[in-house]
PDB file of N, CA and C in Angstrom:
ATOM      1  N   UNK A   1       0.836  -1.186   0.000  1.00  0.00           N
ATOM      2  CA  UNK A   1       0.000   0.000   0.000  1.00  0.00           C
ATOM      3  C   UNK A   1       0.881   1.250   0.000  1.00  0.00           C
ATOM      4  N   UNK A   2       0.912   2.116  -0.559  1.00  0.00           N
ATOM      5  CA  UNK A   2       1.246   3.427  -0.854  1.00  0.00           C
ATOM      6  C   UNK A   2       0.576   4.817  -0.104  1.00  0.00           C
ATOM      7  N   UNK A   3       1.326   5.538   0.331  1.00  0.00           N
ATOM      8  CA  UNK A   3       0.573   6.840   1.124  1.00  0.00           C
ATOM      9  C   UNK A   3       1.304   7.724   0.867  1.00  0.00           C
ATOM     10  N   UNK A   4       0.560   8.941   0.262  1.00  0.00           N
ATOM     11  CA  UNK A   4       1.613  10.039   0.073  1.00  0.00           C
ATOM     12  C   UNK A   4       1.256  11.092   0.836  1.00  0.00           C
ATOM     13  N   UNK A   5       2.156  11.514   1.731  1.00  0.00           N
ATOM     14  CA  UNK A   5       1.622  12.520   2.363  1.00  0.00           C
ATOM     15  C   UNK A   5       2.155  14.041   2.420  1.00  0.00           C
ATOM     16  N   UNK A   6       0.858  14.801   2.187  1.00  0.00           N
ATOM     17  CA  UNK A   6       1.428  16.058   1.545  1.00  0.00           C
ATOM     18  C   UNK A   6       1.184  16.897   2.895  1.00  0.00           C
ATOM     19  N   UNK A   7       2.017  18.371   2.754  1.00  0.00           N
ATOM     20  CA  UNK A   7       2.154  19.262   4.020  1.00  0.00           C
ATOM     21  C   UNK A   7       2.652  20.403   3.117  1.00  0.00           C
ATOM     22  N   UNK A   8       2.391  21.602   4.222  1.00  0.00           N
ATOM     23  CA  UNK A   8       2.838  22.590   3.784  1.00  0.00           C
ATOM     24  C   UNK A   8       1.716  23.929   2.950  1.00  0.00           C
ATOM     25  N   UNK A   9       0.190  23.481   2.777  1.00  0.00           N
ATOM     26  CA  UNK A   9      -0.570  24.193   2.518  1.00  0.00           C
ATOM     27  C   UNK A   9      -0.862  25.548   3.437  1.00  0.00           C
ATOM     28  N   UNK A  10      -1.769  25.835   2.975  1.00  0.00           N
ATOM     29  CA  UNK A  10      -2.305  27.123   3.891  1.00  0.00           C
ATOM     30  C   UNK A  10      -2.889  28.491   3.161  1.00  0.00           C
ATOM     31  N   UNK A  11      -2.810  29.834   3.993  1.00  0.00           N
ATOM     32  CA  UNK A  11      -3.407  30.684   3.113  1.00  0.00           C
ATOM     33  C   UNK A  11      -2.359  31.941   3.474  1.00  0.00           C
ATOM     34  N   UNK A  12      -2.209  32.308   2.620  1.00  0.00           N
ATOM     35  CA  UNK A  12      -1.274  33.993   1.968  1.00  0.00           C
ATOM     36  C   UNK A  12      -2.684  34.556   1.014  1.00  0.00           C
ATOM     37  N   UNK A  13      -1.567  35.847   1.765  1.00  0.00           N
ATOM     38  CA  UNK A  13      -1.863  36.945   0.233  1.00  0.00           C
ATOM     39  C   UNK A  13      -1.180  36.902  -0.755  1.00  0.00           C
ATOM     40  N   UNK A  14      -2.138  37.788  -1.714  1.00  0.00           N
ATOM     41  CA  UNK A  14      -1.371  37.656  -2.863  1.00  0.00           C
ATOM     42  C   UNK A  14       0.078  38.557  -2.839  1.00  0.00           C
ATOM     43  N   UNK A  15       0.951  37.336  -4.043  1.00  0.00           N
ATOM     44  CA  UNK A  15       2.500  38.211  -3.591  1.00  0.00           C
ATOM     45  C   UNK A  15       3.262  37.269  -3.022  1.00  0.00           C
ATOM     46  N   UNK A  16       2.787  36.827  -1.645  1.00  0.00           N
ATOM     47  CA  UNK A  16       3.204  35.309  -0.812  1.00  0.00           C
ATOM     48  C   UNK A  16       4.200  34.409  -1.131  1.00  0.00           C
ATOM     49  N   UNK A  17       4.505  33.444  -0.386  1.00  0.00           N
ATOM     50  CA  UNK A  17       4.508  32.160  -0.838  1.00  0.00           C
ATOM     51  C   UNK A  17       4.585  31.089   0.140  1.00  0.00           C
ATOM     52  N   UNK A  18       4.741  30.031  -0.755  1.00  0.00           N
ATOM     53  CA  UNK A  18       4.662  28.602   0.406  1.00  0.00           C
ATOM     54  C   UNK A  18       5.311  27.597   0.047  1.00  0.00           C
ATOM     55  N   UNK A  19       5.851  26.698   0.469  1.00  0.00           N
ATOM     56  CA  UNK A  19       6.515  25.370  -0.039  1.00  0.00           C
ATOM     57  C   UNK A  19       5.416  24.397   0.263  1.00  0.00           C
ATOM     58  N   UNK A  20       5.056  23.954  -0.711  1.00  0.00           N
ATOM     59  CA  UNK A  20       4.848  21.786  -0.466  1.00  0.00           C
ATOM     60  C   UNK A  20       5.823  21.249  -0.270  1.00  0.00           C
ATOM     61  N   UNK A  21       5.293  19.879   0.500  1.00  0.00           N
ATOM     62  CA  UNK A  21       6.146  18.816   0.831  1.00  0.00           C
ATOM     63  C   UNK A  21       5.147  17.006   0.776  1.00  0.00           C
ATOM     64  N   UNK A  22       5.988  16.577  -0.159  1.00  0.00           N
ATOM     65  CA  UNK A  22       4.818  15.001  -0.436  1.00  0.00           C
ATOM     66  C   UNK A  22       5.945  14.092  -0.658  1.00  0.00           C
ATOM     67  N   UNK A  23       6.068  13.400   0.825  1.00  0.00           N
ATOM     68  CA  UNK A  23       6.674  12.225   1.046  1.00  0.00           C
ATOM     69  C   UNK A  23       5.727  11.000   0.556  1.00  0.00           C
ATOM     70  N   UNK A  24       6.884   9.913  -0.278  1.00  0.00           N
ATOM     71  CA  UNK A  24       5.702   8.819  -0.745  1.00  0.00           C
ATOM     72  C   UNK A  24       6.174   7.381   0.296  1.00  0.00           C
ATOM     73  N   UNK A  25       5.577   7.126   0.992  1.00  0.00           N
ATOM     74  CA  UNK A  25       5.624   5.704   2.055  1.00  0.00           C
ATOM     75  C   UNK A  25       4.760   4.714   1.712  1.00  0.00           C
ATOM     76  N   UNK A  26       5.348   3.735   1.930  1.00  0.00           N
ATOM     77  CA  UNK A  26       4.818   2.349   1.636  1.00  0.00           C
ATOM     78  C   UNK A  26       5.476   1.652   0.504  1.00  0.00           C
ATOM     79  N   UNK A  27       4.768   0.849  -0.203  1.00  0.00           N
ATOM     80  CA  UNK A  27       5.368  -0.267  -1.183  1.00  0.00           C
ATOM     81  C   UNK A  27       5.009   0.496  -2.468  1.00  0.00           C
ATOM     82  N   UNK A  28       6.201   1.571  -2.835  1.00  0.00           N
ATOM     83  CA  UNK A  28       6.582   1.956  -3.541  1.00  0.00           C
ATOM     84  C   UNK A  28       6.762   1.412  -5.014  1.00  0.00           C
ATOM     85  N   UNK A  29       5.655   1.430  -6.238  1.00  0.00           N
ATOM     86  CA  UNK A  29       5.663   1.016  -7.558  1.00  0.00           C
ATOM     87  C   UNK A  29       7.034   1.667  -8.364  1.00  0.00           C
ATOM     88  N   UNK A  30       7.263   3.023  -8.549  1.00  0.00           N
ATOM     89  CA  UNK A  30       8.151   3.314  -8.945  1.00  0.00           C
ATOM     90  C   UNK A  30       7.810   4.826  -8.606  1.00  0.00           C
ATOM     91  N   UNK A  31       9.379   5.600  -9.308  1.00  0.00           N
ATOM     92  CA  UNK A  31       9.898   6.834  -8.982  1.00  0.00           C
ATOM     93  C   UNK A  31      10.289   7.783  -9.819  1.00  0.00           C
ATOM     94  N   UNK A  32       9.803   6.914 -11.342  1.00  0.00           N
ATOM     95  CA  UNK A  32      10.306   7.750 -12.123  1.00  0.00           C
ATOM     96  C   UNK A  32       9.869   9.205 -12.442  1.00  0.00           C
ATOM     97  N   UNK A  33       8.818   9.484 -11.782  1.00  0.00           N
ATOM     98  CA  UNK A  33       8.241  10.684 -12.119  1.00  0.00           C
ATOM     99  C   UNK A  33       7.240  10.821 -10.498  1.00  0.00           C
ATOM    100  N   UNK A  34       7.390  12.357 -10.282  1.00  0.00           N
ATOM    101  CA  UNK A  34       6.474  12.821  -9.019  1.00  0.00           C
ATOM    102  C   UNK A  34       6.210  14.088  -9.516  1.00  0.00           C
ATOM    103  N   UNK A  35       5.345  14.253  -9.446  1.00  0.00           N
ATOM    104  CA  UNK A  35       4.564  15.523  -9.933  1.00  0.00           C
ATOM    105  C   UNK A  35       2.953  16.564  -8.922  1.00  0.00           C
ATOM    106  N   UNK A  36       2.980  17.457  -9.007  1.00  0.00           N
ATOM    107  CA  UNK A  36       1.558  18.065  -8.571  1.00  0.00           C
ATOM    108  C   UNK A  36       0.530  17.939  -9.088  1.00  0.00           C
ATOM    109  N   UNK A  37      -0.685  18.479  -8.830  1.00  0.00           N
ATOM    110  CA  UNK A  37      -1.322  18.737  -9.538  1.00  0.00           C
ATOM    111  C   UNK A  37      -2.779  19.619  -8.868  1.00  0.00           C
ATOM    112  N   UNK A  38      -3.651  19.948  -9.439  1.00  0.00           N
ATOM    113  CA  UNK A  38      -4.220  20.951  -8.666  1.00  0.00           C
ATOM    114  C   UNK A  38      -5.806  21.249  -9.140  1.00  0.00           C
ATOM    115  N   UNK A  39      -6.631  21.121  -8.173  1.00  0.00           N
ATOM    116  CA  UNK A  39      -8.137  21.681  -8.648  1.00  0.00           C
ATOM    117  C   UNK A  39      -8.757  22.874  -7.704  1.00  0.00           C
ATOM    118  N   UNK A  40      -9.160  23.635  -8.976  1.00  0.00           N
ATOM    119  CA  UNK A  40      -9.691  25.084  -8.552  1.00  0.00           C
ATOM    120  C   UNK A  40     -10.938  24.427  -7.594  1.00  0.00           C
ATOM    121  N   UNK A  41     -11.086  25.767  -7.077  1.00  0.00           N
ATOM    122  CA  UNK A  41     -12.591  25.610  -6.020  1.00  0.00           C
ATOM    123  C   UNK A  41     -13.566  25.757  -7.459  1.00  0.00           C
ATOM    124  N   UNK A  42     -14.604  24.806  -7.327  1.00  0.00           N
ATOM    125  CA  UNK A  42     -15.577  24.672  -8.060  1.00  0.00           C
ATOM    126  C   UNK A  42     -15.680  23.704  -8.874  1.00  0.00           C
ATOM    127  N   UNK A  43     -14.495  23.196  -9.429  1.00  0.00           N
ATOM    128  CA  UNK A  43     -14.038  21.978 -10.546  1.00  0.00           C
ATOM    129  C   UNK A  43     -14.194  21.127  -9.273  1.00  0.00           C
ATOM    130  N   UNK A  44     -15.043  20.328  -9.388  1.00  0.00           N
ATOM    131  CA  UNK A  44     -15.280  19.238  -8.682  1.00  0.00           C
ATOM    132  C   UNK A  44     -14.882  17.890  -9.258  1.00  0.00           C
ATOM    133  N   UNK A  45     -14.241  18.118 -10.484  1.00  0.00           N
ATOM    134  CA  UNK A  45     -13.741  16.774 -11.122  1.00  0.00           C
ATOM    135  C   UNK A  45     -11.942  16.696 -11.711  1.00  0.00           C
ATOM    136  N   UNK A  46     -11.553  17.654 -12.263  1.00  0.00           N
ATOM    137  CA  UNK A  46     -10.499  18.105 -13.144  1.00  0.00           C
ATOM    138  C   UNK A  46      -9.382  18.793 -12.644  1.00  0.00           C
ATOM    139  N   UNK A  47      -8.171  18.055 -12.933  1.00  0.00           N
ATOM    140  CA  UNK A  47      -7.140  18.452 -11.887  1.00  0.00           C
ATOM    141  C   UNK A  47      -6.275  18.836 -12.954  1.00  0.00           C
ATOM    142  N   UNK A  48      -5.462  19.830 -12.444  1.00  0.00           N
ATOM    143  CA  UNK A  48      -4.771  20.496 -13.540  1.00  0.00           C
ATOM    144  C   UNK A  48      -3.312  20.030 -13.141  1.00  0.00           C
ATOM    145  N   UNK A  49      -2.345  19.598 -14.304  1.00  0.00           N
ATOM    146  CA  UNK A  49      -1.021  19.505 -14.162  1.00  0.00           C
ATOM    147  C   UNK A  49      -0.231  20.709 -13.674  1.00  0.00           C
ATOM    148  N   UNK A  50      -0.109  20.688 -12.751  1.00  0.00           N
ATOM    149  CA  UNK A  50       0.744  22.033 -12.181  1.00  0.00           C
ATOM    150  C   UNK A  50       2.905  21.951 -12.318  1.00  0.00           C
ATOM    151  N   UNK A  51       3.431  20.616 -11.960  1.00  0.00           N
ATOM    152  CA  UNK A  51       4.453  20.708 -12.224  1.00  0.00           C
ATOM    153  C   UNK A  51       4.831  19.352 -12.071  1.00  0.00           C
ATOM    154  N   UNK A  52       5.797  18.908 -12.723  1.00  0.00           N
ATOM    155  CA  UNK A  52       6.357  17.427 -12.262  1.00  0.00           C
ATOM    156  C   UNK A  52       8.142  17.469 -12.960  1.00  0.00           C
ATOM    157  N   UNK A  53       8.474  16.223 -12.138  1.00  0.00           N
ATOM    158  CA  UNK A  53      10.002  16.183 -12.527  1.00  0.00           C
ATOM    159  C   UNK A  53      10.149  14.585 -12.180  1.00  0.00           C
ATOM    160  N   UNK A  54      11.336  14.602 -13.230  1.00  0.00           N
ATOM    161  CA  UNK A  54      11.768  13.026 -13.350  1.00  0.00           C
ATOM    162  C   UNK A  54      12.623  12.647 -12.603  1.00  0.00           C
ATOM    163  N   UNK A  55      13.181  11.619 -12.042  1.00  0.00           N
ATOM    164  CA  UNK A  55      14.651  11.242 -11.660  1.00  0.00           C
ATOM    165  C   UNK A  55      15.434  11.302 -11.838  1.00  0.00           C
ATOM    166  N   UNK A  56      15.333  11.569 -12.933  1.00  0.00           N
ATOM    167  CA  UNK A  56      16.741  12.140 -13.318  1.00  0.00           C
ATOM    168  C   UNK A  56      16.691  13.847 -13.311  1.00  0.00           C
ATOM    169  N   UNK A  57      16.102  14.471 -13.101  1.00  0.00           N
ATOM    170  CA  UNK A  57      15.744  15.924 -12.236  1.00  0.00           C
ATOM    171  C   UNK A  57      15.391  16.811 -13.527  1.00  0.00           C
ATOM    172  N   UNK A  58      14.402  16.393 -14.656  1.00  0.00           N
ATOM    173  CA  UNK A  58      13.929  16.775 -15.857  1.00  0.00           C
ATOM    174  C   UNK A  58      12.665  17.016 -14.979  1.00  0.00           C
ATOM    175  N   UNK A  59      12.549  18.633 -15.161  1.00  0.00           N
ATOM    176  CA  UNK A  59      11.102  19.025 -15.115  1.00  0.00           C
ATOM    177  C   UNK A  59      10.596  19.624 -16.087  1.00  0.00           C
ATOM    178  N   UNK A  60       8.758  19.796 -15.784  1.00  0.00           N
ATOM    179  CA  UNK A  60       7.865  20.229 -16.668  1.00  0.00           C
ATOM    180  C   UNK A  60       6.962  21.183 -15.856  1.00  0.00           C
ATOM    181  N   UNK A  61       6.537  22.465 -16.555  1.00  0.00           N
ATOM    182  CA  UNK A  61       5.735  22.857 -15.905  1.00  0.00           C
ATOM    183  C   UNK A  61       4.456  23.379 -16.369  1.00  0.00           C
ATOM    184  N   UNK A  62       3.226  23.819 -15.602  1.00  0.00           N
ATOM    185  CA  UNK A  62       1.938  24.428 -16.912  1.00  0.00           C
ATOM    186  C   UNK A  62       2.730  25.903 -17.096  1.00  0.00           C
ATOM    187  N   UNK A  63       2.098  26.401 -17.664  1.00  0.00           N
ATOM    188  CA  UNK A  63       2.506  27.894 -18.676  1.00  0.00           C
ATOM    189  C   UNK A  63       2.028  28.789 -17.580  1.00  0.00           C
ATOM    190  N   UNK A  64       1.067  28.355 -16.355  1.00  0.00           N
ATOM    191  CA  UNK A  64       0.656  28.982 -15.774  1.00  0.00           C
ATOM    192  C   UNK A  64       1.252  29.822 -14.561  1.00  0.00           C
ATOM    193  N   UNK A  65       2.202  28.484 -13.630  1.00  0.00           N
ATOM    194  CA  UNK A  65       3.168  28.738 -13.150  1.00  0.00           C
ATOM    195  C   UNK A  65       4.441  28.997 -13.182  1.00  0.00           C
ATOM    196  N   UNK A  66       4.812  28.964 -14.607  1.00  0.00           N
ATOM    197  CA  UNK A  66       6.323  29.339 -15.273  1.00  0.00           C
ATOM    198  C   UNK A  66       6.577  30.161 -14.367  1.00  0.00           C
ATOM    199  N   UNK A  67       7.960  30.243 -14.031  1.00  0.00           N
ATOM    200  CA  UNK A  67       8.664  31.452 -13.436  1.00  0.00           C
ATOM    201  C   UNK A  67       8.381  31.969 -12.184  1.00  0.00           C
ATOM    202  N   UNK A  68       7.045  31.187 -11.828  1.00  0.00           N
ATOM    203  CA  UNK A  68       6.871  31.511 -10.095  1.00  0.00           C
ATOM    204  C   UNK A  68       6.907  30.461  -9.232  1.00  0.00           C
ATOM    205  N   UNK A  69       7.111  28.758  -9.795  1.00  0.00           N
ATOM    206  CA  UNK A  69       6.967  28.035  -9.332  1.00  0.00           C
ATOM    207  C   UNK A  69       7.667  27.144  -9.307  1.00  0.00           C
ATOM    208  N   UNK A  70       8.389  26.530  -8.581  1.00  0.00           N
ATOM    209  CA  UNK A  70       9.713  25.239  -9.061  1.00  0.00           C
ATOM    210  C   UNK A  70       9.753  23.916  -7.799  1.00  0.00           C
ATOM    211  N   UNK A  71       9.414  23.137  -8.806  1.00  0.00           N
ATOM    212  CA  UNK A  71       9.184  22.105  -8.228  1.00  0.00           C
ATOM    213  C   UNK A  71      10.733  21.259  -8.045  1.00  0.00           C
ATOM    214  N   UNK A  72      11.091  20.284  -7.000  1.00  0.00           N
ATOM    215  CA  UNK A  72      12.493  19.588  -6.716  1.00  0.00           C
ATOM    216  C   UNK A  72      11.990  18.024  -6.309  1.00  0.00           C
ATOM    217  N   UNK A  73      12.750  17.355  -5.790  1.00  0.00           N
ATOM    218  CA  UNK A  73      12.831  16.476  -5.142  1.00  0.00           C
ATOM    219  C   UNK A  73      14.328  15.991  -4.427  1.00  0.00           C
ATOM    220  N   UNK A  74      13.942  14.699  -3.426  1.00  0.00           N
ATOM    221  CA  UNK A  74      15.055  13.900  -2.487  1.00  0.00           C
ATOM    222  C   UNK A  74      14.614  13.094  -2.501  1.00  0.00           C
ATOM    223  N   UNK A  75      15.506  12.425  -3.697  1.00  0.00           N
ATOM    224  CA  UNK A  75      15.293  10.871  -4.147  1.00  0.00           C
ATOM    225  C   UNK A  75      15.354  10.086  -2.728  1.00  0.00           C
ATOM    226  N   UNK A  76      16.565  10.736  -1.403  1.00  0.00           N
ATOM    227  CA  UNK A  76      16.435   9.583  -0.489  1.00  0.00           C
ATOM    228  C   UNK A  76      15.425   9.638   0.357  1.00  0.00           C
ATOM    229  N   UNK A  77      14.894  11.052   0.384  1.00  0.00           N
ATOM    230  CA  UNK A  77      13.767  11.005   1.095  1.00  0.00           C
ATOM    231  C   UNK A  77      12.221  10.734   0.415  1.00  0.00           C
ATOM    232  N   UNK A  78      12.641  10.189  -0.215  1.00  0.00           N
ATOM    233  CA  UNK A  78      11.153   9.848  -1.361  1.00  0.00           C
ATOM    234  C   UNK A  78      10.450  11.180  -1.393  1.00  0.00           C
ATOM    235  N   UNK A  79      10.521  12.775  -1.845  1.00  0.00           N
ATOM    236  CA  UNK A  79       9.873  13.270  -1.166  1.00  0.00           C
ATOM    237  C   UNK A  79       9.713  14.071  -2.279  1.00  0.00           C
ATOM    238  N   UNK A  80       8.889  15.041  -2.336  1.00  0.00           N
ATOM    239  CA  UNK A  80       8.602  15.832  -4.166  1.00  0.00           C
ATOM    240  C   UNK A  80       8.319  16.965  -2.810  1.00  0.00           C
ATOM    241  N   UNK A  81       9.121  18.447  -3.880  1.00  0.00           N
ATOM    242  CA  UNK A  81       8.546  19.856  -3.375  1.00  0.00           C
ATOM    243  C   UNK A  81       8.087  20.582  -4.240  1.00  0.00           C
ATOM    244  N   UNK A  82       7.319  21.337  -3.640  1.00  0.00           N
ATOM    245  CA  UNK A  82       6.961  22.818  -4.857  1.00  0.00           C
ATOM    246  C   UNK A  82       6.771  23.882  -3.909  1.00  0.00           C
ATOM    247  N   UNK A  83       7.786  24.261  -3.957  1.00  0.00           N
ATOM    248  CA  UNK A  83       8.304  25.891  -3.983  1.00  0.00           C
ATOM    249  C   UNK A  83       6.976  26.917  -4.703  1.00  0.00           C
ATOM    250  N   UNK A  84       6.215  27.871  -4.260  1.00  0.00           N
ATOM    251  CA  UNK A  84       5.673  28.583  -4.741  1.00  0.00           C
ATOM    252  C   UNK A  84       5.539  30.042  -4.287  1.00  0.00           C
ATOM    253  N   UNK A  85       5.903  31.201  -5.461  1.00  0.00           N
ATOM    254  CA  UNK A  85       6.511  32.116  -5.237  1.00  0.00           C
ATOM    255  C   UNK A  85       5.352  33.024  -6.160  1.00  0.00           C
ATOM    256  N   UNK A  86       5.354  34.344  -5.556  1.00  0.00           N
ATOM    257  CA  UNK A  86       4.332  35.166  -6.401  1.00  0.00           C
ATOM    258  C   UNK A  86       3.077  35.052  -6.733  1.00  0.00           C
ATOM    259  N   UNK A  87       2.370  34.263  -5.768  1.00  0.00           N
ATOM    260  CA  UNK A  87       1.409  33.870  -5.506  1.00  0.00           C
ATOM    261  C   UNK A  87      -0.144  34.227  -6.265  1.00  0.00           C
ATOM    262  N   UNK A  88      -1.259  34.326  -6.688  1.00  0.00           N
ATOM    263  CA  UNK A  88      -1.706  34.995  -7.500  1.00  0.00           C
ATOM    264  C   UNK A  88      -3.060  34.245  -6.850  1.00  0.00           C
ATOM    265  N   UNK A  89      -4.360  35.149  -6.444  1.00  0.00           N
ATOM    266  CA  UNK A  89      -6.077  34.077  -6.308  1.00  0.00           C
ATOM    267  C   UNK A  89      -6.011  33.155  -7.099  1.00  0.00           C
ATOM    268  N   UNK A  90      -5.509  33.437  -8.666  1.00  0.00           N
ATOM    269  CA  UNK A  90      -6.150  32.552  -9.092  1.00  0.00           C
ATOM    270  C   UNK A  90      -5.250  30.868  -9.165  1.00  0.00           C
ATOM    271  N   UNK A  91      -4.001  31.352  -8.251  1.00  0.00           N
ATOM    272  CA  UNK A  91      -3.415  29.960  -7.933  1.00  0.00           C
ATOM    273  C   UNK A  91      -4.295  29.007  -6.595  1.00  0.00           C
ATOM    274  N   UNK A  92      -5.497  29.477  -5.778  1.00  0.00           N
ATOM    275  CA  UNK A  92      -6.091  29.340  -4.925  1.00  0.00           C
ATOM    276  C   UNK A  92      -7.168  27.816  -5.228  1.00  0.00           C
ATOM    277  N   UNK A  93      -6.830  26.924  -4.808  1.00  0.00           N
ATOM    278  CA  UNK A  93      -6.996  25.143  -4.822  1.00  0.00           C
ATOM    279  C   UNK A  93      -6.935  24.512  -4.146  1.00  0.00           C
ATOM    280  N   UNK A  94      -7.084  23.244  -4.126  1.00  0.00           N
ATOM    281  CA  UNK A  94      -5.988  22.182  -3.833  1.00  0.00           C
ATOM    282  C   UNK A  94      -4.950  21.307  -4.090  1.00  0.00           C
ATOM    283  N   UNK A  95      -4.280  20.858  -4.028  1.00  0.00           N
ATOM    284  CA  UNK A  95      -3.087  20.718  -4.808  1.00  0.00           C
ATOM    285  C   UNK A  95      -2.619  19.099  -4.335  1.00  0.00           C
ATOM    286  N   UNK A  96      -2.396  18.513  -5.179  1.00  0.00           N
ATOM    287  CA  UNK A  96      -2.162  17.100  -5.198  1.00  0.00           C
ATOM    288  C   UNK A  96      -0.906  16.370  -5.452  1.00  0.00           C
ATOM    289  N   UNK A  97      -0.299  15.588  -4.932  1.00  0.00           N
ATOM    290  CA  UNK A  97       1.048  14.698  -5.490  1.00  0.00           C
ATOM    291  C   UNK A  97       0.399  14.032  -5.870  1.00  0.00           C
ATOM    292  N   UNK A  98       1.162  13.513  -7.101  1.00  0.00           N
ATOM    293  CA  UNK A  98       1.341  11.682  -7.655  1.00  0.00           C
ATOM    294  C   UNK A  98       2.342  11.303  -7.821  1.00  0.00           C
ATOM    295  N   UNK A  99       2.170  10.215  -7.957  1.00  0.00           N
ATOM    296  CA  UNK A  99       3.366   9.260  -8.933  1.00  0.00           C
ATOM    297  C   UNK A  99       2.723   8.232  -9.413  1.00  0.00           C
ATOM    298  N   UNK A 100       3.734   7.547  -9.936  1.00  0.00           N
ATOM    299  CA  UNK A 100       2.981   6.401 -10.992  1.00  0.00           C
ATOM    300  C   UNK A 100       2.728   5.386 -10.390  1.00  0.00           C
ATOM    301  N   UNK A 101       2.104   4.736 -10.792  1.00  0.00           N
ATOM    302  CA  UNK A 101       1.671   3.400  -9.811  1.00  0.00           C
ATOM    303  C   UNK A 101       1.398   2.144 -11.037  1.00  0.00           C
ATOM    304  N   UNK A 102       1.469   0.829 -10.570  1.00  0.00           N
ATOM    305  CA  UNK A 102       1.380  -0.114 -11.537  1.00  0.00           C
ATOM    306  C   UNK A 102      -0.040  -0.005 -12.673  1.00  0.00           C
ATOM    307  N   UNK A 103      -1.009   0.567 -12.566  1.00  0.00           N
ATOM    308  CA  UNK A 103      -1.925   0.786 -13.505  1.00  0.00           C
ATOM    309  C   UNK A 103      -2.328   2.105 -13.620  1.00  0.00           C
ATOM    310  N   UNK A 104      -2.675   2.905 -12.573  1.00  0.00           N
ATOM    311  CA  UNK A 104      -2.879   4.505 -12.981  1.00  0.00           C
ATOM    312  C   UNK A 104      -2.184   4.894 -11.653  1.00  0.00           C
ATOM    313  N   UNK A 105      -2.351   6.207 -11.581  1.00  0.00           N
ATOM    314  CA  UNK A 105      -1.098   6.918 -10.575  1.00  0.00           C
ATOM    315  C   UNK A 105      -1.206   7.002  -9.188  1.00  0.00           C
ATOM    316  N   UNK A 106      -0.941   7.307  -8.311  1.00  0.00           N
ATOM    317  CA  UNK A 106      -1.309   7.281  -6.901  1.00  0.00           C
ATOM    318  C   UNK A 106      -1.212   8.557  -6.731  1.00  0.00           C
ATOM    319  N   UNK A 107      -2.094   9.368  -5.945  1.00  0.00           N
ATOM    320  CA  UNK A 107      -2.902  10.496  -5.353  1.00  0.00           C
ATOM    321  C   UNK A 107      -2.764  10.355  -3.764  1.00  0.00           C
ATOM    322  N   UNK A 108      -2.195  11.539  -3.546  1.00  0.00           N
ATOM    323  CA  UNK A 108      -2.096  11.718  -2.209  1.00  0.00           C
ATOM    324  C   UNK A 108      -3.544  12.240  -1.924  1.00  0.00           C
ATOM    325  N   UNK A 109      -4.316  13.005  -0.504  1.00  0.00           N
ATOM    326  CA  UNK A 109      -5.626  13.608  -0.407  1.00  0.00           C
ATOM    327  C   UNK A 109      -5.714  15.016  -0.542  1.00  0.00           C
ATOM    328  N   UNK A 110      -4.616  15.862  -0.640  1.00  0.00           N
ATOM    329  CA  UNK A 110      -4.439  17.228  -0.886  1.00  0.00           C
ATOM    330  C   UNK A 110      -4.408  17.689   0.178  1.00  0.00           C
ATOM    331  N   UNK A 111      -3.522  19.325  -0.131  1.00  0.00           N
ATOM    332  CA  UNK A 111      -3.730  20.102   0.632  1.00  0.00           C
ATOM    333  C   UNK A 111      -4.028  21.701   0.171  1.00  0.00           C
ATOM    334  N   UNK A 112      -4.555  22.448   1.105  1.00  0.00           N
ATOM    335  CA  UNK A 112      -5.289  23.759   0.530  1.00  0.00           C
ATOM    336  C   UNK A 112      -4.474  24.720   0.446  1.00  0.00           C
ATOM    337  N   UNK A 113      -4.373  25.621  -0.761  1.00  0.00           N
ATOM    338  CA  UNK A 113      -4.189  26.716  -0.750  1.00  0.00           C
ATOM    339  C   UNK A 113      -5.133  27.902  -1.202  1.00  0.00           C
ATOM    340  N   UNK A 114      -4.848  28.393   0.141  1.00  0.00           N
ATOM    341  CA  UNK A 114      -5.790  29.830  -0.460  1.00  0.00           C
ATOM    342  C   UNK A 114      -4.946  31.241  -0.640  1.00  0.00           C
ATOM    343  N   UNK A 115      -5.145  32.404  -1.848  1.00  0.00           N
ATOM    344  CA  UNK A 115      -4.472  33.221  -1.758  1.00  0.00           C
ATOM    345  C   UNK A 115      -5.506  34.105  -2.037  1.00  0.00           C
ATOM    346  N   UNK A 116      -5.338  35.308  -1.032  1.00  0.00           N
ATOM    347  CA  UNK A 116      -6.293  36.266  -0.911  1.00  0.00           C
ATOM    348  C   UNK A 116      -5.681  37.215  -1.535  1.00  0.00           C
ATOM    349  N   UNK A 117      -6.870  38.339  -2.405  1.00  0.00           N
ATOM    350  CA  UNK A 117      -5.845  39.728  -2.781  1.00  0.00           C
ATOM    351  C   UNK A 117      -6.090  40.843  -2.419  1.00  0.00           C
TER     352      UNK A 117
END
């Protein structure tokens, strides 16, 4: 069983910022990729790719967060970050780890960010 557990949410103003933190524990499928991801208040279904990076430390990011947002990891600490800088409402969600898992990906339960302006 797999548990990812994310930390580090909360609420700023706009301008702000905050770090995530999503340690992955348990019986670990693989590592090749850990990534975010994120649903606005109201999207009750649809999670948006916010940032991810490979093991070999190749990242990707949406167009949205370019330049305010940088995601890392510690391969020994199994652990994925995202750094978030310049904060903006409309970055205001919840925000999700994955990774891959033997048939579709594993989902941590989120955590909130709110940014007020």
């Amino acid at each position: 069983q797999v548990h990812l557990v994310e930390s580090g949410g909360g609420a700023v103003q706009a301008g702000g910022s905050l770090r995530l933190a999503c340690e992955a524990q348990g019986n670990i499928f693989s590592l090749a990729w850990m990534g975010w991801y994120r649903r606005a208040p109201g999207n009750k279904r649809e999670r948006e790719m916010v940032a991810n990076i490979t093991s070999a430390g190749i990242t990707n990011y949406a167009d949205s967060v370019k330049g305010r947002f940088t995601v890392s990891r510690d391969n020994a600490k199994k652990t994925v970050y995202l750094q978030m800088n310049s904060l903006k409402p409309d970055d205001t969600a919840v925000y999700f780890c994955a990774l891959p898992g033997p048939v579709s990906e594993y989902w941590g339960r989120g955590t909130q960010v709110t940014v007020s302006s």
